[in-house]
PDB file of N, CA and C in Angstrom:
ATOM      1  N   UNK A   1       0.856  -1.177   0.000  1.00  0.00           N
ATOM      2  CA  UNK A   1       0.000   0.000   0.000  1.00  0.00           C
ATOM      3  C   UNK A   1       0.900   1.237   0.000  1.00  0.00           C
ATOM      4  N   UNK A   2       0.532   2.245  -0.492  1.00  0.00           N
ATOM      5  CA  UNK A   2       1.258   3.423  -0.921  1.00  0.00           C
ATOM      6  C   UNK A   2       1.167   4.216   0.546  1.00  0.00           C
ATOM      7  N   UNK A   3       2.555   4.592   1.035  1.00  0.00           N
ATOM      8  CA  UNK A   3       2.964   5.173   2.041  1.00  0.00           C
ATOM      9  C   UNK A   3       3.056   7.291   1.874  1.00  0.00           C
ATOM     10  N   UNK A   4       2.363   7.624   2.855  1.00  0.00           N
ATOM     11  CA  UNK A   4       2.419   9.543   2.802  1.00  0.00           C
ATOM     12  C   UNK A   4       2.668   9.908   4.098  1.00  0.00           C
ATOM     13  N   UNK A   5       3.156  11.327   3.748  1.00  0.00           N
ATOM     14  CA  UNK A   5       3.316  11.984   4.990  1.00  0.00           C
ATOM     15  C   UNK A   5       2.556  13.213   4.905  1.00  0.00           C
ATOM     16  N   UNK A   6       2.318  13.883   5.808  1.00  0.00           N
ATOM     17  CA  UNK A   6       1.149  14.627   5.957  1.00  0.00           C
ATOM     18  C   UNK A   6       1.534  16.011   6.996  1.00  0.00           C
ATOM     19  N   UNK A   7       1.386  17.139   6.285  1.00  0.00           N
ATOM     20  CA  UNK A   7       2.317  18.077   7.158  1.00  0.00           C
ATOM     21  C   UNK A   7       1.121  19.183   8.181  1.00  0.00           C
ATOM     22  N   UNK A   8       1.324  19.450   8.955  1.00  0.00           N
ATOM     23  CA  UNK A   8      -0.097  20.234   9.329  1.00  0.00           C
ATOM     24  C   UNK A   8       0.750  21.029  10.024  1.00  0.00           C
ATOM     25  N   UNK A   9       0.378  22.908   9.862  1.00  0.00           N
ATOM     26  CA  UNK A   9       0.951  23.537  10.728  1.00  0.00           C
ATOM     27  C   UNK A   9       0.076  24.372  11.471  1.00  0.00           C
ATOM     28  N   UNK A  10      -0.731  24.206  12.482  1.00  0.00           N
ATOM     29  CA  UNK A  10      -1.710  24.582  13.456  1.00  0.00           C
ATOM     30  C   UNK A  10      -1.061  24.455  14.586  1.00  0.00           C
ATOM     31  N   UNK A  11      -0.129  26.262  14.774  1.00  0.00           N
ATOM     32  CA  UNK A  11       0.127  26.292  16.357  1.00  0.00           C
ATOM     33  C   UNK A  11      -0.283  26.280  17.538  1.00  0.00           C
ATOM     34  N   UNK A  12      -1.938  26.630  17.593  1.00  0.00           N
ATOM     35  CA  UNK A  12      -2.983  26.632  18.073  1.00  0.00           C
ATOM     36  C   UNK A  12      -3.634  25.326  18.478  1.00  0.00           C
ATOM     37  N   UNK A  13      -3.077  24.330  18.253  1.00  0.00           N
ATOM     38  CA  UNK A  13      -3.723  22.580  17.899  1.00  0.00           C
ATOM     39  C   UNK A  13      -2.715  22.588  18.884  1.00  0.00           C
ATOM     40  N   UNK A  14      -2.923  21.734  20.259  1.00  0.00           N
ATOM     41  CA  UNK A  14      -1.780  20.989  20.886  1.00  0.00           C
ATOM     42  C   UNK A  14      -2.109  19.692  20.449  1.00  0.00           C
ATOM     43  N   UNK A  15      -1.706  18.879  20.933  1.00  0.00           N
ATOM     44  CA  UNK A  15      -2.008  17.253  21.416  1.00  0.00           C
ATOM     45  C   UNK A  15      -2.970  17.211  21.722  1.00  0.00           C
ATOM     46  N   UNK A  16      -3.182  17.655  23.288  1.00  0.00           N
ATOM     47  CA  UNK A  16      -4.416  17.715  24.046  1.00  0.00           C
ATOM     48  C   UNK A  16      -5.580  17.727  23.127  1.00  0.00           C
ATOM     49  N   UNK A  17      -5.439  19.156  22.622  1.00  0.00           N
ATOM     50  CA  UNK A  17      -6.729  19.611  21.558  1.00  0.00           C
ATOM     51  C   UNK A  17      -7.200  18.487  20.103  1.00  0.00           C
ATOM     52  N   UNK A  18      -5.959  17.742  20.459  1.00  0.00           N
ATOM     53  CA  UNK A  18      -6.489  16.530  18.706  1.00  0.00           C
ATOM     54  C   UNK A  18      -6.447  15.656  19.242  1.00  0.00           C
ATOM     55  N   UNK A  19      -6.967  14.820  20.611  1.00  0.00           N
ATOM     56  CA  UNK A  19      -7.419  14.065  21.380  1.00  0.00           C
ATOM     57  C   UNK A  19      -8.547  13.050  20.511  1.00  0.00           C
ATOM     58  N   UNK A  20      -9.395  13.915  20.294  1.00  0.00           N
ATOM     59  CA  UNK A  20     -10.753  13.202  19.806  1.00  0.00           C
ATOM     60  C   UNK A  20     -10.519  13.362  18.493  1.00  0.00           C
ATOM     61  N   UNK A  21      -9.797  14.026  17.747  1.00  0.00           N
ATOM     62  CA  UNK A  21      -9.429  13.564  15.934  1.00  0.00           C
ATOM     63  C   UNK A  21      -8.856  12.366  16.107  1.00  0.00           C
ATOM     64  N   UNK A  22      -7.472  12.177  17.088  1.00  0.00           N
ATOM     65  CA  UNK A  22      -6.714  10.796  16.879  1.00  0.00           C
ATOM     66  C   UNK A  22      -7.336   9.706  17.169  1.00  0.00           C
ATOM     67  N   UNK A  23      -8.581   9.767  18.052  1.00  0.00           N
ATOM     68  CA  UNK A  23      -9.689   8.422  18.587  1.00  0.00           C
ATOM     69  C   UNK A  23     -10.291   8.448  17.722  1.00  0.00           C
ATOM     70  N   UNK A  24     -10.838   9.275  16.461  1.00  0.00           N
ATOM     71  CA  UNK A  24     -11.323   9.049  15.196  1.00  0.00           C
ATOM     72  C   UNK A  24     -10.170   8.107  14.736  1.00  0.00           C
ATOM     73  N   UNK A  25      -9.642   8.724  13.912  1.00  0.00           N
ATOM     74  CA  UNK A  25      -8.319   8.328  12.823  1.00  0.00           C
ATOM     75  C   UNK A  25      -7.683   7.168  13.607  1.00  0.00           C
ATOM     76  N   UNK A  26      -7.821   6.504  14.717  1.00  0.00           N
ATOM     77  CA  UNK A  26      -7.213   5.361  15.003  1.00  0.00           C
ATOM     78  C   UNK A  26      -8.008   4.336  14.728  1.00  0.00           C
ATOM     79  N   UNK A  27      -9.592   4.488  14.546  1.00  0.00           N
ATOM     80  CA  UNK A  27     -10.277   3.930  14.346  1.00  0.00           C
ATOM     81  C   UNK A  27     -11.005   3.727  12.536  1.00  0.00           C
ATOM     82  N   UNK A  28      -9.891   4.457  11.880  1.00  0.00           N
ATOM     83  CA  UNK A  28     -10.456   4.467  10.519  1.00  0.00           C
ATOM     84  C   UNK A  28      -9.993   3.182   9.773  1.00  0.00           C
ATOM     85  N   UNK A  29     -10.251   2.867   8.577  1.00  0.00           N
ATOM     86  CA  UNK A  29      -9.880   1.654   7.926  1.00  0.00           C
ATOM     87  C   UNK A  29      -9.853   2.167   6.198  1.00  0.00           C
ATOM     88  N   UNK A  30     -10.221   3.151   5.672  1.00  0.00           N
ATOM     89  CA  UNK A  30      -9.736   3.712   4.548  1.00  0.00           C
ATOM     90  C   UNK A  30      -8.747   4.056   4.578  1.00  0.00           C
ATOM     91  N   UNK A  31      -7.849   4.309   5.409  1.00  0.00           N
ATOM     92  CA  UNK A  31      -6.661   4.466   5.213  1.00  0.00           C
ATOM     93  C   UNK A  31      -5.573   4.919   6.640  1.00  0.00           C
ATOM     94  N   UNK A  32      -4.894   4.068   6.729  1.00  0.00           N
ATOM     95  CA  UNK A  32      -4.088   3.854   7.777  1.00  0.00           C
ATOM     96  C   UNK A  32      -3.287   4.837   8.866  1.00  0.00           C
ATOM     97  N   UNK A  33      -3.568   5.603   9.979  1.00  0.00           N
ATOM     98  CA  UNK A  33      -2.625   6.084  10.609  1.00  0.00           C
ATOM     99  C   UNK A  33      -1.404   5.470  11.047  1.00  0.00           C
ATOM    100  N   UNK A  34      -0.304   5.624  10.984  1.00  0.00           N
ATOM    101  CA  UNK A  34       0.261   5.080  11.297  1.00  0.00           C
ATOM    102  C   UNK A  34       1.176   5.700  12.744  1.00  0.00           C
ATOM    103  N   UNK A  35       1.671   6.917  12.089  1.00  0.00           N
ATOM    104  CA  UNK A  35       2.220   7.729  13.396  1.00  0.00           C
ATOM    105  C   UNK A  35       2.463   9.145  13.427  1.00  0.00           C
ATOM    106  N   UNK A  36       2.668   9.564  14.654  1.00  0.00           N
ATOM    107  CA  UNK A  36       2.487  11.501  14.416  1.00  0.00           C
ATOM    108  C   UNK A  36       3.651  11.971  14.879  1.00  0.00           C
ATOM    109  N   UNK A  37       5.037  12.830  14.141  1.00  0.00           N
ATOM    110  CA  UNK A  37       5.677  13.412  14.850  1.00  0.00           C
ATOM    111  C   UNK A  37       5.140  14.830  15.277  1.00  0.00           C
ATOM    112  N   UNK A  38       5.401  15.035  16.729  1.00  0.00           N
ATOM    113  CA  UNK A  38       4.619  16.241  16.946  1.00  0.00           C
ATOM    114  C   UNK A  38       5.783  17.543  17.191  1.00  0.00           C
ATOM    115  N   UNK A  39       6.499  18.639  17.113  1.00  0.00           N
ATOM    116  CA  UNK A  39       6.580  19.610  17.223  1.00  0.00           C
ATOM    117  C   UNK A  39       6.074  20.502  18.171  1.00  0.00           C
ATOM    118  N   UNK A  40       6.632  20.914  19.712  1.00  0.00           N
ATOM    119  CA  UNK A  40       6.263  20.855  20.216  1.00  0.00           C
ATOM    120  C   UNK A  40       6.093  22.750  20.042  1.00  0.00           C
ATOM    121  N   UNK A  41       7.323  23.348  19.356  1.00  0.00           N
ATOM    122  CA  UNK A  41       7.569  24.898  19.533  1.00  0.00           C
ATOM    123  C   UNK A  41       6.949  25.376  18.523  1.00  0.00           C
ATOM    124  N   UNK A  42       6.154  24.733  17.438  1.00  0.00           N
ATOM    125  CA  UNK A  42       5.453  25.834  16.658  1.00  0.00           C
ATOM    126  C   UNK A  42       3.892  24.778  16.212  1.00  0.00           C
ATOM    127  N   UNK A  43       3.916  23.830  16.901  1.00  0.00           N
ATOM    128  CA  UNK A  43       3.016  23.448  16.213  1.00  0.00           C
ATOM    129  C   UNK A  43       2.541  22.262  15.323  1.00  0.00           C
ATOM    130  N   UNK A  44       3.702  22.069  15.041  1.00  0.00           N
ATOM    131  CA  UNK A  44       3.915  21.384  13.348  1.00  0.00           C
ATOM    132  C   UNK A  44       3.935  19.926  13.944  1.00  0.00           C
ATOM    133  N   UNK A  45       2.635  19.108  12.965  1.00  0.00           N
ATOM    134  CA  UNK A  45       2.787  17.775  12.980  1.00  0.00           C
ATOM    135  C   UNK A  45       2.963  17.205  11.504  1.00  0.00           C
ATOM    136  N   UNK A  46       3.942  16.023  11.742  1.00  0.00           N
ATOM    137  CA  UNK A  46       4.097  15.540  10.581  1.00  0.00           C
ATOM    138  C   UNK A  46       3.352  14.045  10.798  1.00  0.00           C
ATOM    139  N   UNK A  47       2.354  13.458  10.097  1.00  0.00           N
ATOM    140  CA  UNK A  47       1.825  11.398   9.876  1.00  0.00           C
ATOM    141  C   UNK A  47       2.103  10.859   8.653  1.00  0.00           C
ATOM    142  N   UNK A  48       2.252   9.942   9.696  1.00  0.00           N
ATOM    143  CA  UNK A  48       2.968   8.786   8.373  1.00  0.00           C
ATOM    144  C   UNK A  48       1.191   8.164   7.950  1.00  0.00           C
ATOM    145  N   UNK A  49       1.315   7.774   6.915  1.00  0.00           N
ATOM    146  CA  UNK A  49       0.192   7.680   6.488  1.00  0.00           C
ATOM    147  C   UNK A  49       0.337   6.173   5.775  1.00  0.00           C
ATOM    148  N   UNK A  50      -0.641   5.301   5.979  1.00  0.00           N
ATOM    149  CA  UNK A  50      -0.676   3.953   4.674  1.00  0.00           C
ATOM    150  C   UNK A  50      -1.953   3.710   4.028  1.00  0.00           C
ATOM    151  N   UNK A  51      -2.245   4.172   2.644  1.00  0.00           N
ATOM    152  CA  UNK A  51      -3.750   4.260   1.896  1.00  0.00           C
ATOM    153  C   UNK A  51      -3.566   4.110   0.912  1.00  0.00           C
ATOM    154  N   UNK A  52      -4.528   3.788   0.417  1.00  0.00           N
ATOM    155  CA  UNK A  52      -4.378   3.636  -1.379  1.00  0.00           C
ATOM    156  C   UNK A  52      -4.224   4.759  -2.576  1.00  0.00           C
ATOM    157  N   UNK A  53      -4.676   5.975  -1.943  1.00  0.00           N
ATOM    158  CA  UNK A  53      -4.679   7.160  -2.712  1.00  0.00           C
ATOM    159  C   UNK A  53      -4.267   8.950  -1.778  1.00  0.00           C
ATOM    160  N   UNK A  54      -3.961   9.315  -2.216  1.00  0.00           N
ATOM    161  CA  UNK A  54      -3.787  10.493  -1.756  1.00  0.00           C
ATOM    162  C   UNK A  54      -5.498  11.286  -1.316  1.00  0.00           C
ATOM    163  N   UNK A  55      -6.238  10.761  -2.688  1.00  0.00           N
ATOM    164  CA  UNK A  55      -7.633  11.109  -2.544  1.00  0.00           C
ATOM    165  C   UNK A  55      -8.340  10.715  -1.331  1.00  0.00           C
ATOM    166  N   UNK A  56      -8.039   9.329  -0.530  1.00  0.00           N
ATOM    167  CA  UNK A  56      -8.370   8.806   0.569  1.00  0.00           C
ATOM    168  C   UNK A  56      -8.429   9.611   1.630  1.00  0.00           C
ATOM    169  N   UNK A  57      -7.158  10.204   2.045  1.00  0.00           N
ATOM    170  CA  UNK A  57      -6.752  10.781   3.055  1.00  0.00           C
ATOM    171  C   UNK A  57      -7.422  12.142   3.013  1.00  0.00           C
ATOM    172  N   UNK A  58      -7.905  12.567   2.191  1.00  0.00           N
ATOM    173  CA  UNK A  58      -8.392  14.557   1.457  1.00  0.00           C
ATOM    174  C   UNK A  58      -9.597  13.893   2.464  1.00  0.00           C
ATOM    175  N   UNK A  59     -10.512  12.539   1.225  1.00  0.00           N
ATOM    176  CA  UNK A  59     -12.254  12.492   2.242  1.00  0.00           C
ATOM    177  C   UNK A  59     -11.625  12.082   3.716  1.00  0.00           C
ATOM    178  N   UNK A  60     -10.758  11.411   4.050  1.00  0.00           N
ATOM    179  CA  UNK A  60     -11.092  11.176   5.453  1.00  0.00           C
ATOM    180  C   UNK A  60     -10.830  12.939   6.275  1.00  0.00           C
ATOM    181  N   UNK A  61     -10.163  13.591   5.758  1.00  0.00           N
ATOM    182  CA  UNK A  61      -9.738  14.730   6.744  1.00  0.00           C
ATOM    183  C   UNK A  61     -10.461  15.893   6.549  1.00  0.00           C
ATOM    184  N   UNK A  62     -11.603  15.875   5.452  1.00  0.00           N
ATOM    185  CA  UNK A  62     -12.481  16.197   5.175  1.00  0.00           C
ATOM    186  C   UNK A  62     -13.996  16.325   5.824  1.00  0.00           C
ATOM    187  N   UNK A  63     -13.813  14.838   5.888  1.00  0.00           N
ATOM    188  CA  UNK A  63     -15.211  14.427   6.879  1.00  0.00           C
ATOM    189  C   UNK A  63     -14.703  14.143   8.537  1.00  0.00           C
ATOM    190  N   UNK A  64     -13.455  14.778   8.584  1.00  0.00           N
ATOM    191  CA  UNK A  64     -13.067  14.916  10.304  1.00  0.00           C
ATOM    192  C   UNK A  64     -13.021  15.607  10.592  1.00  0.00           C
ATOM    193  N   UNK A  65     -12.679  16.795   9.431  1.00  0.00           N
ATOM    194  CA  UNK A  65     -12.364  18.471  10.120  1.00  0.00           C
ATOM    195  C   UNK A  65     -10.960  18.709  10.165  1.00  0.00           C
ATOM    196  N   UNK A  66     -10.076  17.700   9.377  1.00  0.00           N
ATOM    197  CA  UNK A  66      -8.670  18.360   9.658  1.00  0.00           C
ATOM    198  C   UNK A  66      -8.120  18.720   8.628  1.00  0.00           C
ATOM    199  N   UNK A  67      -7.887  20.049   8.880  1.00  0.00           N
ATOM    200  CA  UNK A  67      -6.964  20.861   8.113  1.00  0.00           C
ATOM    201  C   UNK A  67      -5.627  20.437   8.047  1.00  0.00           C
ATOM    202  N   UNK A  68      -4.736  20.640   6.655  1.00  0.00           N
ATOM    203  CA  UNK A  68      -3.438  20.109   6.360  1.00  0.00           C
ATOM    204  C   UNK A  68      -2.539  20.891   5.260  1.00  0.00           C
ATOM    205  N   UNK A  69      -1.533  20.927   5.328  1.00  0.00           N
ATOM    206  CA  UNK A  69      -0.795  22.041   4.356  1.00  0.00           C
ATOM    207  C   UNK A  69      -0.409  20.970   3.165  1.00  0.00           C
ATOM    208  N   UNK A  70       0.085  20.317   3.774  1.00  0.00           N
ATOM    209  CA  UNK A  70       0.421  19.357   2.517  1.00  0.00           C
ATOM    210  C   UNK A  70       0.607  17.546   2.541  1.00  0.00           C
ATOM    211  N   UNK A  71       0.166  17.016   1.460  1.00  0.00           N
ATOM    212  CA  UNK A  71      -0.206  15.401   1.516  1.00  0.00           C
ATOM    213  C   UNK A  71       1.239  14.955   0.305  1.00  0.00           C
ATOM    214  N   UNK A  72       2.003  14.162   1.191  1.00  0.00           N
ATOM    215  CA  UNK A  72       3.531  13.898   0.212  1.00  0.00           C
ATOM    216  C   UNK A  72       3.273  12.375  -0.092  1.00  0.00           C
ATOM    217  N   UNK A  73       3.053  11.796  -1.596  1.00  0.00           N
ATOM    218  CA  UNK A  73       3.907  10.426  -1.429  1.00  0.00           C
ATOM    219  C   UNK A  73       5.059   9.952  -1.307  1.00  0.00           C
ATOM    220  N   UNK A  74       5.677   8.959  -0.545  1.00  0.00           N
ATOM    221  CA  UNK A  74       7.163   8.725  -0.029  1.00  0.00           C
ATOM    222  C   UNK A  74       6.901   7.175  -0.063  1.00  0.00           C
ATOM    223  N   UNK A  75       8.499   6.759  -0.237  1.00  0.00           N
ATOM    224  CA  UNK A  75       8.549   5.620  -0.261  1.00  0.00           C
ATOM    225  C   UNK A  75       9.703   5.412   1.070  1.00  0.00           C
ATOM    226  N   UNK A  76       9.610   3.965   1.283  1.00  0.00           N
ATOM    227  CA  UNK A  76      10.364   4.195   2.905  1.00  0.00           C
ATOM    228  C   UNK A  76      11.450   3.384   2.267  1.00  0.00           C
ATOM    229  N   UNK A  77      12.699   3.896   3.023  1.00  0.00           N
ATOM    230  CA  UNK A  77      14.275   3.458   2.543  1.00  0.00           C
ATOM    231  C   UNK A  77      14.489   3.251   4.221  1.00  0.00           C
ATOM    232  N   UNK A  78      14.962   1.962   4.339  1.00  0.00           N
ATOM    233  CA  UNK A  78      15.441   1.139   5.547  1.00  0.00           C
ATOM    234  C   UNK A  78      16.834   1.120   5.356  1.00  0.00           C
ATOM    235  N   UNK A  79      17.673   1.173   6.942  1.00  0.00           N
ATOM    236  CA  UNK A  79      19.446   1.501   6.416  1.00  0.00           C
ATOM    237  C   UNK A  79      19.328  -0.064   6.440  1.00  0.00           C
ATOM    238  N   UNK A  80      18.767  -1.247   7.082  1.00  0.00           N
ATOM    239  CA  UNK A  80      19.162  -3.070   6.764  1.00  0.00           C
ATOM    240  C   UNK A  80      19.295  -2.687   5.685  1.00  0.00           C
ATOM    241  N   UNK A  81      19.185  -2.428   4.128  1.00  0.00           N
ATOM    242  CA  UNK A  81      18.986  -2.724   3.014  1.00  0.00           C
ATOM    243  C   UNK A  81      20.391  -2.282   2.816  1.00  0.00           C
ATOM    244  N   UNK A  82      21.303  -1.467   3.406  1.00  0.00           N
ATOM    245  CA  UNK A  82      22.479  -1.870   3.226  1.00  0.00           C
ATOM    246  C   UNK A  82      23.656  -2.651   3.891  1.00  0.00           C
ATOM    247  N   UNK A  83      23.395  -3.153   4.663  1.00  0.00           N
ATOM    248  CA  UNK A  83      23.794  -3.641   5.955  1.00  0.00           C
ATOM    249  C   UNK A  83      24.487  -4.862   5.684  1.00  0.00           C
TER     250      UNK A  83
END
């Protein structure tokens, strides 16, 4: 499944405050949360994302209410693979 990252910059958003988005989105199945780096001095979260489309992630954050600056496809490079 095609792997994204997901940039959101809402300084105003702590943790605390996306409490009940992440008990959504942990519970979704269109497309995978996987994990959130959070930023603690301005704001900025980055998720790893696993879905089939970029389009996936637009309706799910759409029909949750979350705003996002930008949706990246990435592919993941592991250092074993040179090891």
């Amino acid at each position: 499944m095609p792997k994204f990252l997901t940039i959101h910059r809402e300084p105003e958003k702590t943790i605390e405050k996306m409490e009940e988005a992440y008990k959504q989105l942990a519970r979704e199945t269109t497309a995978q949360w996987v994990r959130t780096y959070y930023r603690k001095e301005d704001g900025r979260r980055i998720c790893e994302w696993d879905a089939p489309s970029e389009e996936s992630i637009i309706v799910l954050f759409k029909r949750t209410g979350i705003t996002w600056d930008e949706i990246i496809e990435v592919e993941e490079v592991l250092p074993g693979r040179w090891r």
